[in-house]
N, C-alpha and C. Protein backbone atom coordinates (compact mmCIF):
# COMPACT_ATOMS: atom_id res chain seq x y z
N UNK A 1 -248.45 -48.28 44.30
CA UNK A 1 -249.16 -49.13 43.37
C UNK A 1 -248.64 -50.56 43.43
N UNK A 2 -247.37 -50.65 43.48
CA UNK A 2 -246.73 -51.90 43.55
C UNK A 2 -247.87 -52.66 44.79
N UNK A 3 -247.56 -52.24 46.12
CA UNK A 3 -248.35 -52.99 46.84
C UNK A 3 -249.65 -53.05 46.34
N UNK A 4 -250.22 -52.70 46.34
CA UNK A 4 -251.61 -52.88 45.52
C UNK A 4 -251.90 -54.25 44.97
N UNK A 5 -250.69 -53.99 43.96
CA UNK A 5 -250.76 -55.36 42.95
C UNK A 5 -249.88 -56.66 43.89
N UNK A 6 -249.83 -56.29 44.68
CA UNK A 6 -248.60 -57.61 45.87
C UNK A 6 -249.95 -58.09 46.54
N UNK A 7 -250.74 -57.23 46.59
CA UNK A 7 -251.68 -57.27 48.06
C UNK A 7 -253.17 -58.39 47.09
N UNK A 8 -252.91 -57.65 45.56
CA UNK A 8 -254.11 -58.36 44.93
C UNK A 8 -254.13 -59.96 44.52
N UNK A 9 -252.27 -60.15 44.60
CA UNK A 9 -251.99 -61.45 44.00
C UNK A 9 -252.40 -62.27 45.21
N UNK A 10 -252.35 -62.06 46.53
CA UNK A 10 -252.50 -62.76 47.58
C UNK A 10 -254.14 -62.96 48.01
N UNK A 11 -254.76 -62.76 46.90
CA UNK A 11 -256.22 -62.95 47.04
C UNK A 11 -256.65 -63.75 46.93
N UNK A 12 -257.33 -65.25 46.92
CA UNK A 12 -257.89 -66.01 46.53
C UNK A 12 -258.42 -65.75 45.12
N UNK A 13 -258.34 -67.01 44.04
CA UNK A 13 -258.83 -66.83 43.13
C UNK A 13 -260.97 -66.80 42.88
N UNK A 14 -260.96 -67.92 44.03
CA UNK A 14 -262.58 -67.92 44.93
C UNK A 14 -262.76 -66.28 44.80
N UNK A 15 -262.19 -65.62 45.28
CA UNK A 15 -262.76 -64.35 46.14
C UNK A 15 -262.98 -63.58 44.67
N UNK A 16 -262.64 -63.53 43.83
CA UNK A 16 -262.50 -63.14 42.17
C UNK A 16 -263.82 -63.30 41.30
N UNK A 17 -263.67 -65.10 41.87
CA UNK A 17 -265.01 -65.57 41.11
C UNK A 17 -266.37 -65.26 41.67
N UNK A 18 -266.15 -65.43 43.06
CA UNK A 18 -267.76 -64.82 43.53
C UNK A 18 -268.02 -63.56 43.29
N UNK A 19 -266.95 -62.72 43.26
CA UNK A 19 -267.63 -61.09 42.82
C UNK A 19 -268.43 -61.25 41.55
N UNK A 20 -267.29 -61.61 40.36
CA UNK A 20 -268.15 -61.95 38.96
C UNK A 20 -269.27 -62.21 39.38
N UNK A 21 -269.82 -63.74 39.83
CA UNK A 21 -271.14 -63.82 40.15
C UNK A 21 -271.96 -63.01 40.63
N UNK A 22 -271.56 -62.60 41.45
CA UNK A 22 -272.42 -61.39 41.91
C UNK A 22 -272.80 -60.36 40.98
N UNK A 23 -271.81 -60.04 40.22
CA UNK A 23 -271.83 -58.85 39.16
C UNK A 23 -272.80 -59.39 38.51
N UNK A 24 -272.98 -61.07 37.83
CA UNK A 24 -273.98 -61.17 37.06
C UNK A 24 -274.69 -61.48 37.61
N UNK A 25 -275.41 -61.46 38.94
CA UNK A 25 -276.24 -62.20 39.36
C UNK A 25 -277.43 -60.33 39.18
N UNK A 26 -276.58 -59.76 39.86
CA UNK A 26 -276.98 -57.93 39.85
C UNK A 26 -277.30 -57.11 38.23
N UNK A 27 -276.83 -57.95 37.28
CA UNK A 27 -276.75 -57.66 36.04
C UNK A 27 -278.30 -58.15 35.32
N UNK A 28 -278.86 -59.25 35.49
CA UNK A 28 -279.65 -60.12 35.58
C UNK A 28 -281.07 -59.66 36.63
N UNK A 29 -280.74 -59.19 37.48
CA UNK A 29 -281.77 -58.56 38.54
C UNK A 29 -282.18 -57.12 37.65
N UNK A 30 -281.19 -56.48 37.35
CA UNK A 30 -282.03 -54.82 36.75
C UNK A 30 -282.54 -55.46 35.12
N UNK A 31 -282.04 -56.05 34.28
CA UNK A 31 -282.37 -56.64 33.58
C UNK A 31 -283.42 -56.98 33.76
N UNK A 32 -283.98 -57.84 34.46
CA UNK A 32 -285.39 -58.54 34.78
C UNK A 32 -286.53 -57.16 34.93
N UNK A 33 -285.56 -56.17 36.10
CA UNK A 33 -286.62 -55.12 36.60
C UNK A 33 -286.95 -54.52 35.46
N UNK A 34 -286.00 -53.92 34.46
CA UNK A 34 -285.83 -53.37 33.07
C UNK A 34 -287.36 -53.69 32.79
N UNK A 35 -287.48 -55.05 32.27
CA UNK A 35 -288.61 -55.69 31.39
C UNK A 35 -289.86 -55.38 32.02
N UNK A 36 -290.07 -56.10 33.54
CA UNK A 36 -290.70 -56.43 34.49
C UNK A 36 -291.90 -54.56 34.43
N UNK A 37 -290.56 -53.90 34.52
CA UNK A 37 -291.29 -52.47 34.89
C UNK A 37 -291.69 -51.47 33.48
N UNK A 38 -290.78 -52.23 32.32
CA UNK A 38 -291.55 -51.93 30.68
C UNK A 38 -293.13 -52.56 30.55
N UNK A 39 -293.41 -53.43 31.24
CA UNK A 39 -294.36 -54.48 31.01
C UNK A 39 -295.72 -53.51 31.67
N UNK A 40 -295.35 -52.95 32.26
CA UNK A 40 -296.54 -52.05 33.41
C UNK A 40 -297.10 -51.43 32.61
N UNK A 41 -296.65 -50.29 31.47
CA UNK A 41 -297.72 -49.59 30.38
C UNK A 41 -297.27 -48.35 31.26
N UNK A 42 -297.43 -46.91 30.24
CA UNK A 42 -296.69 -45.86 30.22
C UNK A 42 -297.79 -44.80 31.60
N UNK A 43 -298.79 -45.38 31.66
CA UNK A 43 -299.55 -44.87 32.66
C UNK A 43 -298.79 -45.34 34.12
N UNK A 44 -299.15 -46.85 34.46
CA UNK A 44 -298.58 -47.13 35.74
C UNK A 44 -296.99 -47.11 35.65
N UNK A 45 -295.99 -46.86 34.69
CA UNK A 45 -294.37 -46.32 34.94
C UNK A 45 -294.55 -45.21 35.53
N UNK A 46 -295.45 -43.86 34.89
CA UNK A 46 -295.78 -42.72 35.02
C UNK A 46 -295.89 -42.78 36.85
N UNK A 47 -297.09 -43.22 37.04
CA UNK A 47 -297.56 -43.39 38.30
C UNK A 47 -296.42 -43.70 39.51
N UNK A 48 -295.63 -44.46 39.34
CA UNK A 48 -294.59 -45.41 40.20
C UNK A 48 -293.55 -44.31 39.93
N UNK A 49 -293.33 -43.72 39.11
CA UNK A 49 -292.48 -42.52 39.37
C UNK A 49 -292.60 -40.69 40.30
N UNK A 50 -293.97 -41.11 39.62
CA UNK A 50 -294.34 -39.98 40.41
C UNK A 50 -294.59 -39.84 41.96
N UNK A 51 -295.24 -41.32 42.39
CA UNK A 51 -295.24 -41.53 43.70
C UNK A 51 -294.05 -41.47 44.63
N UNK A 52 -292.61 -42.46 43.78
CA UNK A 52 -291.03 -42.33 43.99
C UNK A 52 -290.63 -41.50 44.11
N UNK A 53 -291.08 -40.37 43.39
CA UNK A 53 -289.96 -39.01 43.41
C UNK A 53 -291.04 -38.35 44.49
N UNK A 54 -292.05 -38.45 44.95
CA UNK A 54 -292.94 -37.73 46.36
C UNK A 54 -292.48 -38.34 47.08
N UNK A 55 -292.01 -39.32 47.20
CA UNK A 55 -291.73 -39.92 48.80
C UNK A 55 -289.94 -39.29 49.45
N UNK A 56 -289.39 -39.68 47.82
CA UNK A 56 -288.17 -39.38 48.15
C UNK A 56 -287.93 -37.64 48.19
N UNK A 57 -288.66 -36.81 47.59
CA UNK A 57 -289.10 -35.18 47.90
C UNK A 57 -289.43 -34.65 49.39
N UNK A 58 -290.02 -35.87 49.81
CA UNK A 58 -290.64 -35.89 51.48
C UNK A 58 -290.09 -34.88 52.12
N UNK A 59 -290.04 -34.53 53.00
CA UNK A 59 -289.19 -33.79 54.39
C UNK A 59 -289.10 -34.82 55.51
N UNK A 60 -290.07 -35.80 55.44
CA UNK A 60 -290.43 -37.04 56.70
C UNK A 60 -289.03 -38.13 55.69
N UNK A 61 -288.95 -38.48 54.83
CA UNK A 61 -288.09 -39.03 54.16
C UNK A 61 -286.52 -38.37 54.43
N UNK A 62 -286.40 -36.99 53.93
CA UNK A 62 -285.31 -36.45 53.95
C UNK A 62 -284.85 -36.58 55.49
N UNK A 63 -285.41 -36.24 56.04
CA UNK A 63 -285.02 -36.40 57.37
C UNK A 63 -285.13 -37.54 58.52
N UNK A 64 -285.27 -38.67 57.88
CA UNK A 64 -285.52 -39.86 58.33
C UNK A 64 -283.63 -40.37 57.80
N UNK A 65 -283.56 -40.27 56.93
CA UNK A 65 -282.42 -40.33 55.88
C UNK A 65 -281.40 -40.02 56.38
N UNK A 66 -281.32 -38.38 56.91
CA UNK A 66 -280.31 -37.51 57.55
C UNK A 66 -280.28 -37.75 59.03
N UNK A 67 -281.07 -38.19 59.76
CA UNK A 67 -281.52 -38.93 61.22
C UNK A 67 -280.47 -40.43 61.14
N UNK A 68 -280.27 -40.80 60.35
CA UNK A 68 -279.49 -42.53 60.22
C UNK A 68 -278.19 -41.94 59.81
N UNK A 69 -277.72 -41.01 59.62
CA UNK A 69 -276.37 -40.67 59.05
C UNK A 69 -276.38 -40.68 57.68
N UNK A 70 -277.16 -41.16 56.89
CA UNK A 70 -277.34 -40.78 55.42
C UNK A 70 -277.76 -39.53 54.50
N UNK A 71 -276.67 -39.11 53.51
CA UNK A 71 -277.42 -38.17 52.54
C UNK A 71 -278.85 -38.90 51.80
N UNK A 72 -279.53 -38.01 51.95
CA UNK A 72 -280.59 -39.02 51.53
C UNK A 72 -280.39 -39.91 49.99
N UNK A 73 -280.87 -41.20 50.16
CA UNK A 73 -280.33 -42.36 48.96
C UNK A 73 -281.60 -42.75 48.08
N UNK A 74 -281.45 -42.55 47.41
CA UNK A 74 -282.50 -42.56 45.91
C UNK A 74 -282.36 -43.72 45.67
N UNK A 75 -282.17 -44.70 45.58
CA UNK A 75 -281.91 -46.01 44.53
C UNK A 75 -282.67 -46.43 43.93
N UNK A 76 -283.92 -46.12 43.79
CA UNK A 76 -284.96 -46.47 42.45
C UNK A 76 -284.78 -45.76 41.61
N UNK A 77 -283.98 -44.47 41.68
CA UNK A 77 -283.88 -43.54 40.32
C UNK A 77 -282.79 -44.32 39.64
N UNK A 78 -281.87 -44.83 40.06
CA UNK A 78 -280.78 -45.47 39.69
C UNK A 78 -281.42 -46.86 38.84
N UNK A 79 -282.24 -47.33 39.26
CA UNK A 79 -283.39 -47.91 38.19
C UNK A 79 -284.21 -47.48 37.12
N UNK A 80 -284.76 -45.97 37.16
CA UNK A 80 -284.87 -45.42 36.17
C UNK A 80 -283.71 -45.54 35.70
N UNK A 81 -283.02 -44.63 35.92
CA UNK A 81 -281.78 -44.43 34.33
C UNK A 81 -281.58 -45.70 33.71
N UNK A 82 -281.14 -46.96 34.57
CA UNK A 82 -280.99 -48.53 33.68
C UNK A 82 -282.72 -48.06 32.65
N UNK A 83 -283.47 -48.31 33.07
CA UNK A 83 -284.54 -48.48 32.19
C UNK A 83 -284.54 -47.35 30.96
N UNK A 84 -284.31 -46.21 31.83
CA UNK A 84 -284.13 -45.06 30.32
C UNK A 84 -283.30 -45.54 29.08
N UNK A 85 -282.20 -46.09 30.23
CA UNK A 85 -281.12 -46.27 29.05
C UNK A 85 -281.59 -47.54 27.62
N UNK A 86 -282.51 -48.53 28.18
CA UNK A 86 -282.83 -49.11 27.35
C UNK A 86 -283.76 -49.01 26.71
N UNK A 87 -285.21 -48.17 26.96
CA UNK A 87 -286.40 -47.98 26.33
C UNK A 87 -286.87 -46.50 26.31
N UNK A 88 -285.58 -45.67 27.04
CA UNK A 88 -285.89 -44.00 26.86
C UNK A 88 -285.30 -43.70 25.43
N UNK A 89 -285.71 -41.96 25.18
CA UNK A 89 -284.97 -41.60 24.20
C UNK A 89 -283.81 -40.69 24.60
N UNK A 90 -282.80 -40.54 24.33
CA UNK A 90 -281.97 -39.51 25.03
C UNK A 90 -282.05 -38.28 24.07
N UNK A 91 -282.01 -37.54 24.77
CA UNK A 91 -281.91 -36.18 25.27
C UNK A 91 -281.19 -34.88 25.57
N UNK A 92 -280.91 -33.60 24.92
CA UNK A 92 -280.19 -32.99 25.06
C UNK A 92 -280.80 -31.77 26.17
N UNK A 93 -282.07 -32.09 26.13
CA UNK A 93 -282.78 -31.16 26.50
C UNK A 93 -282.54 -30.15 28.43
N UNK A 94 -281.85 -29.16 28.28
CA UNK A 94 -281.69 -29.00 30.06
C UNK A 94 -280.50 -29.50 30.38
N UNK A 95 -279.98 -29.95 29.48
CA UNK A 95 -278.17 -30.91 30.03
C UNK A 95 -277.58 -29.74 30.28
N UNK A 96 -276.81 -29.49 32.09
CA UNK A 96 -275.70 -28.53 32.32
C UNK A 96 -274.64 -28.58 31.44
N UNK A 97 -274.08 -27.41 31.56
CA UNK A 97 -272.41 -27.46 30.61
C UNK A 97 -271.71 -27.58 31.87
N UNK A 98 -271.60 -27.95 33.25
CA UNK A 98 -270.19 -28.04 34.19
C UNK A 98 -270.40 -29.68 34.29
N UNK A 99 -271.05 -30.24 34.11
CA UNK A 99 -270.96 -32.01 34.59
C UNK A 99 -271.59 -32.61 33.80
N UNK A 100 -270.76 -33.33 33.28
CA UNK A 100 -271.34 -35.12 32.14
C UNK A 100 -271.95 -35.14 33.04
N UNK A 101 -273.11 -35.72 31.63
CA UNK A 101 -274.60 -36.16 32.22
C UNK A 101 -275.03 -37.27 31.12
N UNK A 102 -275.93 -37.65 31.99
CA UNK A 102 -276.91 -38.82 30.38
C UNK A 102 -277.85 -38.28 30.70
N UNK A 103 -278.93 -37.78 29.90
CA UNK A 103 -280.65 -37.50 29.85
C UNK A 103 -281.26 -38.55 29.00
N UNK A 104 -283.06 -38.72 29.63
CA UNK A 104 -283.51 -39.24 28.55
C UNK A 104 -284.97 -39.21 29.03
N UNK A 105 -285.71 -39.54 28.20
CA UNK A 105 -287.05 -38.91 28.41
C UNK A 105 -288.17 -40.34 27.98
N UNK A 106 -288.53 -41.03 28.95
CA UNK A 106 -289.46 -41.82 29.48
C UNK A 106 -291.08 -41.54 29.09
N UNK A 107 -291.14 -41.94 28.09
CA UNK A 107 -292.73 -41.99 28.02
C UNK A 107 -293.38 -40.42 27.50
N UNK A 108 -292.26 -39.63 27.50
CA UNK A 108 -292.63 -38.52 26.77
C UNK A 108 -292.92 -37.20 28.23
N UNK A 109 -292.79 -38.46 29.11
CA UNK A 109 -293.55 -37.24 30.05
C UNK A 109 -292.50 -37.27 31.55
N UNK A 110 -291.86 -38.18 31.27
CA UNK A 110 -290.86 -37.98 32.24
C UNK A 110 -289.20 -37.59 31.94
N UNK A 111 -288.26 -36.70 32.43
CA UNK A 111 -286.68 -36.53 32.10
C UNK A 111 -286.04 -37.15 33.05
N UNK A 112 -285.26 -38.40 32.78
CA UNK A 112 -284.06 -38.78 34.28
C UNK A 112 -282.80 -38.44 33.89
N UNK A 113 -282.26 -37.43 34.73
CA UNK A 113 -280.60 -37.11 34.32
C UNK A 113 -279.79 -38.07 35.66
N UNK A 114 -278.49 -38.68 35.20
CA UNK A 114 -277.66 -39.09 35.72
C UNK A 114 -276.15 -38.03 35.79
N UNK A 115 -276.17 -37.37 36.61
CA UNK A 115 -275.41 -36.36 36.62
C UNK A 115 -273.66 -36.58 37.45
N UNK A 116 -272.75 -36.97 36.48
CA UNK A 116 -271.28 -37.32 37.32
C UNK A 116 -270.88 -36.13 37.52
N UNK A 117 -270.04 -36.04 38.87
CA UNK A 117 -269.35 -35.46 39.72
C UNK A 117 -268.40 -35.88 40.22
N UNK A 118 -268.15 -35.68 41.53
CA UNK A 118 -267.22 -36.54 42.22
C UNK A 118 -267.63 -37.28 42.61
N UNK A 119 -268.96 -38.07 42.33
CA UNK A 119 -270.11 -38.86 42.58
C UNK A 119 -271.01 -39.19 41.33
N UNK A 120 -272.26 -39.58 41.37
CA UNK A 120 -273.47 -39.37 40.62
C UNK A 120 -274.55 -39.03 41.67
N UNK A 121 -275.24 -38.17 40.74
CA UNK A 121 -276.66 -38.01 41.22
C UNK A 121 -277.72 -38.32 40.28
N UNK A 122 -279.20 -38.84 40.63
CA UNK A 122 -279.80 -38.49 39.54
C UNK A 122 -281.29 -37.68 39.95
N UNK A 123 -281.45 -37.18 39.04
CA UNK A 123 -282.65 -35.91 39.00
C UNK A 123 -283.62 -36.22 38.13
N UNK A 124 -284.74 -36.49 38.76
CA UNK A 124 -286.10 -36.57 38.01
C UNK A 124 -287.31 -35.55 37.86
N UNK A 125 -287.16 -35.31 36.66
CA UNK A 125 -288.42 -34.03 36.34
C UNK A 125 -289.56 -34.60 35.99
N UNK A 126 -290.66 -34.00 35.59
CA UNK A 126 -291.56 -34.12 34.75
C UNK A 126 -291.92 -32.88 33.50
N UNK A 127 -292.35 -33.06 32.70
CA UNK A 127 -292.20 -32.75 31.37
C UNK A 127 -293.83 -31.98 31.17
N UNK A 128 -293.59 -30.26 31.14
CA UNK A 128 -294.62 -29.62 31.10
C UNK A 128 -295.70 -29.46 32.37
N UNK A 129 -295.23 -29.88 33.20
CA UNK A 129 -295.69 -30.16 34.60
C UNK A 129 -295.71 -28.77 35.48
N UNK A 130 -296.20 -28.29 36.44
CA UNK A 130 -295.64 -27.37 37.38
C UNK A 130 -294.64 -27.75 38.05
N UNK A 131 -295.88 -29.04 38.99
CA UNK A 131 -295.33 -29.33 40.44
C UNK A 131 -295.81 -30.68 40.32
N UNK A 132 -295.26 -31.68 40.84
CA UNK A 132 -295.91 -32.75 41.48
C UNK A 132 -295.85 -33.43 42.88
């Protein structure tokens, strides 16, 4: 640990400040999307999710994904949850007992869980649905 903290003092104080920026510059971007994608109306959120979670469901996706060396990478769900977190309701509903989770339920008709591990994942359902 010592080195750690030897290795951190020898950092530029620059190199400190541009992360911050960045942090808010990234803070400011989901923020915007937050609003940007509240603004759409509970039909076209609906829609843009459902299309998201088919593409990323794919097999041409999954394996396009696993073809590049990647587990396949979701990062618009990771946009849901920011948005759940601010205009969903949370949710107990379906939460595992082995891994913290956040749930929350979008428009009544959608569930996004953020599920920690030795990682996160997140999992998008739909609500009374079969299949989509």
């Amino acid at each position: 640990m010592d080195k750690v903290l030897e290795a951190l003092k020898n950092i530029p104080d620059e190199v400190f400040e541009q992360i911050a920026r960045d942090m808010k510059r990234e803070e400011l971007r989901t923020r915007q999307w937050v609003e940007d994608f509240h603004s759409l109306g509970a039909e076209k959120r609906y829609d843009i999710i459902r299309k998201t979670k088919a593409e990323y469901d794919s097999d041409e996706y999954i394996t396009s994904e696993y073809r590049i060396g990647y587990e396949p990478r979701t990062p618009l769900y990771y946009d849901f949850v920011e948005y759940a977190r601010v205009h969903g309701t949370p949710t107990t509903e379906g939460v595992n007992e082995y891994f913290p989770e956040e749930a929350y339920i979008i428009d009544g008709k959608v569930i996004v869980r953020l599920i920690y591990g030795q990682g996160a994942v997140v999992h998008v359902d739909f609500i009374n649905e079969e299949k989509q």
